[in-house]
PDB file of N, CA and C in Angstrom:
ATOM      1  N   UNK A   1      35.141  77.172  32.842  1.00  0.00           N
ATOM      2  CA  UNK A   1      35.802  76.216  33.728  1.00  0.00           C
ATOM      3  C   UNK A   1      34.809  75.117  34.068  1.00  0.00           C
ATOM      4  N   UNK A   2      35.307  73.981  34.014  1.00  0.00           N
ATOM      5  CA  UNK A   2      34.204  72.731  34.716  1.00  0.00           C
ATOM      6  C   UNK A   2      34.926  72.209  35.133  1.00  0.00           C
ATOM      7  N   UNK A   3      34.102  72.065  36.518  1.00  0.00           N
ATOM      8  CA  UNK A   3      34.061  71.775  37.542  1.00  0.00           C
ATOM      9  C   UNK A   3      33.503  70.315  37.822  1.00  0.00           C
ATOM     10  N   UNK A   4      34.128  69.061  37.527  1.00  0.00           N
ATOM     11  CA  UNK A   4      33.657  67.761  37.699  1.00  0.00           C
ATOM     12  C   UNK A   4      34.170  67.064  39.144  1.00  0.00           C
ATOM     13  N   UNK A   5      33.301  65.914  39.668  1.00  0.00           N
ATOM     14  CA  UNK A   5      33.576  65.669  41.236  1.00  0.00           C
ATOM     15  C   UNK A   5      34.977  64.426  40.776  1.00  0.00           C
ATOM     16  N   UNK A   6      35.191  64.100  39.592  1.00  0.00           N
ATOM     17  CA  UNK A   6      36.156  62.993  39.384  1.00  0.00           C
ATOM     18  C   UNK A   6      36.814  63.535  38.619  1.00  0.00           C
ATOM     19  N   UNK A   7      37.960  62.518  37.881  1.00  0.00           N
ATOM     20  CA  UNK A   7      39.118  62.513  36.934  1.00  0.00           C
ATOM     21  C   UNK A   7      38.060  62.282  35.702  1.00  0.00           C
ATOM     22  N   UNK A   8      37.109  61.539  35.313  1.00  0.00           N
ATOM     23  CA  UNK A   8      36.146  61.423  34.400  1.00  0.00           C
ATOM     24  C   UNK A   8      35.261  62.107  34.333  1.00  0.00           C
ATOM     25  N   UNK A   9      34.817  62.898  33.051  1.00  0.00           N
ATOM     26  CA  UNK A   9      33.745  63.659  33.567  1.00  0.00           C
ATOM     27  C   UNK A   9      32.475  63.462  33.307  1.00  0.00           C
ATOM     28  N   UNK A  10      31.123  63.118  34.323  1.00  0.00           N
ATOM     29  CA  UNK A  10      30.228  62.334  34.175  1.00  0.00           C
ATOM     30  C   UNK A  10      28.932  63.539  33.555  1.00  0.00           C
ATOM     31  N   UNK A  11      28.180  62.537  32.953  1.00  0.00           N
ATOM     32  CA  UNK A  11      26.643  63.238  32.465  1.00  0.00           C
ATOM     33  C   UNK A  11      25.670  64.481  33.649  1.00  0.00           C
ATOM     34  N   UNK A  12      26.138  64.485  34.445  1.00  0.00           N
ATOM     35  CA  UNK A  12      25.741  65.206  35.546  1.00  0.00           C
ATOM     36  C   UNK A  12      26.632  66.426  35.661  1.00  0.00           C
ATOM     37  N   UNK A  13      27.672  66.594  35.400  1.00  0.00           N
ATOM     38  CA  UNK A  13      28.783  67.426  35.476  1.00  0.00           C
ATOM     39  C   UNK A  13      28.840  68.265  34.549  1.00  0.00           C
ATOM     40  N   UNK A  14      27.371  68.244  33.307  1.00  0.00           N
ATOM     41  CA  UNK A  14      27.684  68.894  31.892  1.00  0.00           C
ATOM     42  C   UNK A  14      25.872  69.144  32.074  1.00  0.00           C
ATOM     43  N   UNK A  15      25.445  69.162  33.188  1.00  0.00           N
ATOM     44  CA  UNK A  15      23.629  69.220  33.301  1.00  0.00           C
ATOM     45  C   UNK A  15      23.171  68.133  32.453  1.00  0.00           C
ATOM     46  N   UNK A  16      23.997  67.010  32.109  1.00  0.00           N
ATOM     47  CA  UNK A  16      22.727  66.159  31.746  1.00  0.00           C
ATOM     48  C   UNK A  16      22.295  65.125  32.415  1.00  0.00           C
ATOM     49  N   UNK A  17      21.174  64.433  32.135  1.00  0.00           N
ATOM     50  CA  UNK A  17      20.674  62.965  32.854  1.00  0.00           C
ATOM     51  C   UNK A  17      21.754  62.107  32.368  1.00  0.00           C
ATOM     52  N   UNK A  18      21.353  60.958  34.279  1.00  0.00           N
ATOM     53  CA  UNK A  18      22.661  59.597  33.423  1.00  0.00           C
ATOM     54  C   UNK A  18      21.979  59.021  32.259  1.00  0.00           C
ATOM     55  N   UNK A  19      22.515  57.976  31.529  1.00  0.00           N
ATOM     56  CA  UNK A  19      21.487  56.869  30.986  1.00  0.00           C
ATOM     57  C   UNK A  19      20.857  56.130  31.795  1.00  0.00           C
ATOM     58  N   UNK A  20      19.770  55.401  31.669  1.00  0.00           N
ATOM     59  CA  UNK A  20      18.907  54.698  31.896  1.00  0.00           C
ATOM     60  C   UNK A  20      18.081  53.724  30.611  1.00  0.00           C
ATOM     61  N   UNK A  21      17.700  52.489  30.961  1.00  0.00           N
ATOM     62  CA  UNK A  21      17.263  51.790  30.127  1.00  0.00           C
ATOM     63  C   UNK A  21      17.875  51.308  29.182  1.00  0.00           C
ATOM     64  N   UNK A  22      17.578  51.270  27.813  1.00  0.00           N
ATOM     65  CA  UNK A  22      18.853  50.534  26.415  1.00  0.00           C
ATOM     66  C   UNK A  22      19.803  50.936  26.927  1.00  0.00           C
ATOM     67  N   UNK A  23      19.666  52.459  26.548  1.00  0.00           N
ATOM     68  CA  UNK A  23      20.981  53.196  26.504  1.00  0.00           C
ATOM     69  C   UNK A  23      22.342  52.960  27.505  1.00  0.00           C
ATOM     70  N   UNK A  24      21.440  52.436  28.701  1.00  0.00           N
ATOM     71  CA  UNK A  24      22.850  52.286  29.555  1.00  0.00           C
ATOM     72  C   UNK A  24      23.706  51.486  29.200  1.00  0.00           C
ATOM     73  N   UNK A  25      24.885  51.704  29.685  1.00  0.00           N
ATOM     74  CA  UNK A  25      26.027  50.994  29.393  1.00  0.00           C
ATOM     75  C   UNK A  25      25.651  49.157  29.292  1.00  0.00           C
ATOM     76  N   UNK A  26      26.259  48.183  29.205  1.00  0.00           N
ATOM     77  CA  UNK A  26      25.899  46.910  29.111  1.00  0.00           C
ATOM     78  C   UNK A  26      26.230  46.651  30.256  1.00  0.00           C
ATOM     79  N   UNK A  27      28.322  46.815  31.071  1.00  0.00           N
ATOM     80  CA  UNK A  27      28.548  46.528  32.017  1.00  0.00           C
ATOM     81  C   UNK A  27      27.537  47.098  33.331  1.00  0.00           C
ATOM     82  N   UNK A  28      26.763  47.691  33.098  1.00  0.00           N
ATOM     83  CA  UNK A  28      26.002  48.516  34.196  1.00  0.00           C
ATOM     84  C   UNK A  28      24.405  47.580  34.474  1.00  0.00           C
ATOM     85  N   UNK A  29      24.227  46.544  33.256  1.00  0.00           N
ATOM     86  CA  UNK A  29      22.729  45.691  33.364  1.00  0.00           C
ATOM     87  C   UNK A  29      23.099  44.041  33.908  1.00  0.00           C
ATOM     88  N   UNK A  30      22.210  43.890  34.158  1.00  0.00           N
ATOM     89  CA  UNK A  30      22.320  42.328  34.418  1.00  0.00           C
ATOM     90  C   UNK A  30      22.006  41.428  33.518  1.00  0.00           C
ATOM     91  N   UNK A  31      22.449  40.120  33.382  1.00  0.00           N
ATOM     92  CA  UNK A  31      22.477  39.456  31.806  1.00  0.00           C
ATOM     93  C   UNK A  31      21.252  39.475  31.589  1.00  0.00           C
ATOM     94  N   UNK A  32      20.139  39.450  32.586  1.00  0.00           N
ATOM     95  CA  UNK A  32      18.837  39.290  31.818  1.00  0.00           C
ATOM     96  C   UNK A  32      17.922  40.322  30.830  1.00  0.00           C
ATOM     97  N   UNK A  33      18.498  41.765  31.507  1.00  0.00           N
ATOM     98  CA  UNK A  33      18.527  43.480  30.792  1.00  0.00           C
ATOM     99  C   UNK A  33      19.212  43.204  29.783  1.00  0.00           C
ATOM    100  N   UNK A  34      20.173  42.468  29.478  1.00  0.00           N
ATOM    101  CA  UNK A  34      21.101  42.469  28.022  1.00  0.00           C
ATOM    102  C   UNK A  34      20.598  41.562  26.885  1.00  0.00           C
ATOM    103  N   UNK A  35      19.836  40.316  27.461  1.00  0.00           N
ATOM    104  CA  UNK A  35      19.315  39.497  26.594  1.00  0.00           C
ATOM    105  C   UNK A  35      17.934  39.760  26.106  1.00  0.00           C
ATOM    106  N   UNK A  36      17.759  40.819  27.362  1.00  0.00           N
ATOM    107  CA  UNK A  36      16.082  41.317  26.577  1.00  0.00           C
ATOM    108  C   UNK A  36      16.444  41.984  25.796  1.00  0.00           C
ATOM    109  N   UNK A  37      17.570  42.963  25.702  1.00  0.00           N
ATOM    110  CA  UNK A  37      17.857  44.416  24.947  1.00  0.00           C
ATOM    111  C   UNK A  37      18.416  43.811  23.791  1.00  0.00           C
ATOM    112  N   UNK A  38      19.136  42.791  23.539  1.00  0.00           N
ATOM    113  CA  UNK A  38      19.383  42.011  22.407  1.00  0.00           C
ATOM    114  C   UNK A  38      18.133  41.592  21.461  1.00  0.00           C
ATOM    115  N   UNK A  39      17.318  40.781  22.324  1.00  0.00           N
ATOM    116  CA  UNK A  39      16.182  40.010  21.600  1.00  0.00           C
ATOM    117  C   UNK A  39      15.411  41.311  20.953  1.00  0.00           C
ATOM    118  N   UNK A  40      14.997  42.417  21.947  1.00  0.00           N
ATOM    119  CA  UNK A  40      14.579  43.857  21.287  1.00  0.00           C
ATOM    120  C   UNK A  40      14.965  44.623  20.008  1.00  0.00           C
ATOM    121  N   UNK A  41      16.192  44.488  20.137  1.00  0.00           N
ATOM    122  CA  UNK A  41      17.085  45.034  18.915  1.00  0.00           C
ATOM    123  C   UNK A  41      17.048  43.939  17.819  1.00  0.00           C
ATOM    124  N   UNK A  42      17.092  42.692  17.716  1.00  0.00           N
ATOM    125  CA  UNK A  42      16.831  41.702  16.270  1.00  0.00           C
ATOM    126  C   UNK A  42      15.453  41.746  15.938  1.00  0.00           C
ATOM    127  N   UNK A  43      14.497  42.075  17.263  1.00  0.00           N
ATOM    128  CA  UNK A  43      13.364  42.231  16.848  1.00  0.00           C
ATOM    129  C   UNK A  43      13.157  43.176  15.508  1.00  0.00           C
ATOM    130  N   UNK A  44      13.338  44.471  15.821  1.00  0.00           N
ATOM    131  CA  UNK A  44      13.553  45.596  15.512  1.00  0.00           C
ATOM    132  C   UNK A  44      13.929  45.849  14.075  1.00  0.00           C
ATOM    133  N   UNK A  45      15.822  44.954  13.949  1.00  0.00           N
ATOM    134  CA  UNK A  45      16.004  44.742  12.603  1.00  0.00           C
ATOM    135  C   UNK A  45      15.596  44.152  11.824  1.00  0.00           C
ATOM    136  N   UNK A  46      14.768  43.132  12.607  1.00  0.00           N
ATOM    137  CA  UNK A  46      14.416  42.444  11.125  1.00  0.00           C
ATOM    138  C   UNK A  46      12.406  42.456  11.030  1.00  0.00           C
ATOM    139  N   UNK A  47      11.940  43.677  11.658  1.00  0.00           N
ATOM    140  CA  UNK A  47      10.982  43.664  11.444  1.00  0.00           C
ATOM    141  C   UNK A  47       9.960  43.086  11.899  1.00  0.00           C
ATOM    142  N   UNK A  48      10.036  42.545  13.377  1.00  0.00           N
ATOM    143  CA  UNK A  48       8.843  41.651  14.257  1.00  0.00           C
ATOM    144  C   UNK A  48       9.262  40.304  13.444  1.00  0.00           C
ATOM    145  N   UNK A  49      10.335  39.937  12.727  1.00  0.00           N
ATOM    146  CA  UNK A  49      10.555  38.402  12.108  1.00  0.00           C
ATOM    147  C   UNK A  49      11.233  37.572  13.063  1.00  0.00           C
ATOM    148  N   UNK A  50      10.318  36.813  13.678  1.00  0.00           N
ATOM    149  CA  UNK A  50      11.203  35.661  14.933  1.00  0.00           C
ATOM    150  C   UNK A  50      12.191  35.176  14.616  1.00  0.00           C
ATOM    151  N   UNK A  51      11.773  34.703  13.473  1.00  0.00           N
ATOM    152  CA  UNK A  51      12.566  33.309  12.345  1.00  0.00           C
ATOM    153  C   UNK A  51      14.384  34.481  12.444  1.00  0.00           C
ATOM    154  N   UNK A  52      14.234  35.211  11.528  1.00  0.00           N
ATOM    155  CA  UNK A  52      15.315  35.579  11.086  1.00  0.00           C
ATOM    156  C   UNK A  52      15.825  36.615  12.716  1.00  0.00           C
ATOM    157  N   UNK A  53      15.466  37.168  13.395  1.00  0.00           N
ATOM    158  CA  UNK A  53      15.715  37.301  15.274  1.00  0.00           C
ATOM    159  C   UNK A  53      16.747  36.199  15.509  1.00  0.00           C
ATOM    160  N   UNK A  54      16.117  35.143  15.608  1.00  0.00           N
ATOM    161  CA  UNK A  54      16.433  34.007  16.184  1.00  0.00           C
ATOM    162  C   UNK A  54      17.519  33.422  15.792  1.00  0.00           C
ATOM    163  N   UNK A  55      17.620  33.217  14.071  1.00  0.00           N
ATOM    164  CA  UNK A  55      18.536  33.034  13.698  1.00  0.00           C
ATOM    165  C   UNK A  55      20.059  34.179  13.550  1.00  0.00           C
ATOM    166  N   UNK A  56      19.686  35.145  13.695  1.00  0.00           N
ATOM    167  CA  UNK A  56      20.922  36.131  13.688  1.00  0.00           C
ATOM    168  C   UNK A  56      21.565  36.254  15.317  1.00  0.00           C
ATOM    169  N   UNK A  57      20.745  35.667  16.727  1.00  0.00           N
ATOM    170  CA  UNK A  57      21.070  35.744  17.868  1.00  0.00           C
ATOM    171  C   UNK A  57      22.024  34.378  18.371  1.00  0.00           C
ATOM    172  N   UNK A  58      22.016  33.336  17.109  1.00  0.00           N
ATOM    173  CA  UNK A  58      22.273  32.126  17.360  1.00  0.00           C
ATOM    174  C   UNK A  58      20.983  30.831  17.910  1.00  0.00           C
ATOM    175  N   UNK A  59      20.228  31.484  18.146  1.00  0.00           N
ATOM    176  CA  UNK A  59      19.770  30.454  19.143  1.00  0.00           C
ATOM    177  C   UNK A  59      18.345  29.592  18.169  1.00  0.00           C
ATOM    178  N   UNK A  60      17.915  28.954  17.931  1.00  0.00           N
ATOM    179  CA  UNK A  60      16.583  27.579  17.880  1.00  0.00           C
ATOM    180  C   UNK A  60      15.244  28.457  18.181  1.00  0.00           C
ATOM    181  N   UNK A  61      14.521  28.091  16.923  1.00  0.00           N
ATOM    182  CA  UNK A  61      12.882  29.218  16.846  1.00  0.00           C
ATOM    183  C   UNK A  61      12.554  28.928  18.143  1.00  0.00           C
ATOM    184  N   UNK A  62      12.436  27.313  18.982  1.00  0.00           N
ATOM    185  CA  UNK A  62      11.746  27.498  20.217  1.00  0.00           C
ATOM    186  C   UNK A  62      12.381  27.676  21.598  1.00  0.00           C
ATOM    187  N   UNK A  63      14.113  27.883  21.263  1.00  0.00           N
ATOM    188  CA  UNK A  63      14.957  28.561  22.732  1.00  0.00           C
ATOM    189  C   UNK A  63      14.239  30.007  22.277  1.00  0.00           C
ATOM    190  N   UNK A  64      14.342  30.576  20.897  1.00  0.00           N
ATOM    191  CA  UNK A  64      13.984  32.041  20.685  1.00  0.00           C
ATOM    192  C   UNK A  64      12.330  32.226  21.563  1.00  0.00           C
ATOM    193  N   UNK A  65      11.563  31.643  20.992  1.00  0.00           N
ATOM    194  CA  UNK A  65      10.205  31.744  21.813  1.00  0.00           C
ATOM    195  C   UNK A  65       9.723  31.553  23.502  1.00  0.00           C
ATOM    196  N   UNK A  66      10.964  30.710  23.800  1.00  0.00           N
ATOM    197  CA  UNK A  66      10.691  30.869  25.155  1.00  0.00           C
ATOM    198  C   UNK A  66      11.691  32.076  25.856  1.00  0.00           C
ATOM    199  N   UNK A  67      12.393  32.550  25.440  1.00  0.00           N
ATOM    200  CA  UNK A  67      12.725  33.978  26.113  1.00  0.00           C
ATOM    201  C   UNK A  67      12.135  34.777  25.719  1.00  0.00           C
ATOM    202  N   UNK A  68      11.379  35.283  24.498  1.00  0.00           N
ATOM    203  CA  UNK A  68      10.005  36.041  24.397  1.00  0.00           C
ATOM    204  C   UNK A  68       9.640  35.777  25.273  1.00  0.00           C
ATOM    205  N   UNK A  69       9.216  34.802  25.872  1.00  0.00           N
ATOM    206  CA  UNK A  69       7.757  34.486  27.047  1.00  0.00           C
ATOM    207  C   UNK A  69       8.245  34.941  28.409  1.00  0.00           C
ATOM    208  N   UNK A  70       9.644  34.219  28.500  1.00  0.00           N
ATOM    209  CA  UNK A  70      10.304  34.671  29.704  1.00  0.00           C
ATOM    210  C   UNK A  70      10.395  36.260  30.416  1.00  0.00           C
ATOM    211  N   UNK A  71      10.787  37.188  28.824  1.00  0.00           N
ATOM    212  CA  UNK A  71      10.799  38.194  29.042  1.00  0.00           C
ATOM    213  C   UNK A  71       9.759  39.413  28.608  1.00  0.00           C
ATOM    214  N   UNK A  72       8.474  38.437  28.785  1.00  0.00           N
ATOM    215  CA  UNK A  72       6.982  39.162  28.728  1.00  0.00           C
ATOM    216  C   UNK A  72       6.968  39.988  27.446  1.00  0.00           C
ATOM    217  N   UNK A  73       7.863  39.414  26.508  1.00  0.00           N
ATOM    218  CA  UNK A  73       8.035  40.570  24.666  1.00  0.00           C
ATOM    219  C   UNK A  73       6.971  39.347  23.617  1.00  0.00           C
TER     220      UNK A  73
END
C-alpha cells in the first residue's frame, strides 16, 4: 500500500530525494538556471566548441561569450 500526502505521487513518497540542480524540472528554475543549463548542455554536445554552442542556441559568438562571462562558465 502507498501511502502518498497528494493525488500525485511525489519523490519523497517512494524514499527518494526531490531533484535538484539540471535535473529539476525547468518550470521550477528561473530563466537565468535555464540559460545556464542550456549554454551547459551545447557546451557538452559539441565538445567545449563555442562556435558550434552558439550557433545551435541561436545566438552571435559574442552574445554567446558574454553569457559565458555572465554566468561565470
Amino acid at each position: 500500500v502507498l501511502m502518498a500526502r497528494t493525488q500525485q505521487i511525489q519523490p519523497g513518497d517512494l524514499g527518494l530525494s526531490p531533484a535538484a540542480g539540471p535535473t529539476a524540472s525547468m518550470e521550477d528554475m528561473t530563466f537565468d538556471e535555464v540559460e545556464k543549463h542550456m549554454i551547459r548542455k551545447a557546451l557538452a554536445r559539441f565538445e567545449g566548441n563555442a562556435i558550434q554552442a552558439a550557433k545551435a542556441l541561436g545566438l552571435s559568438r559574442s552574445a554567446f561569450y558574454r553569457r559565458l562571462e555572465k554566468h561565470g562558465l
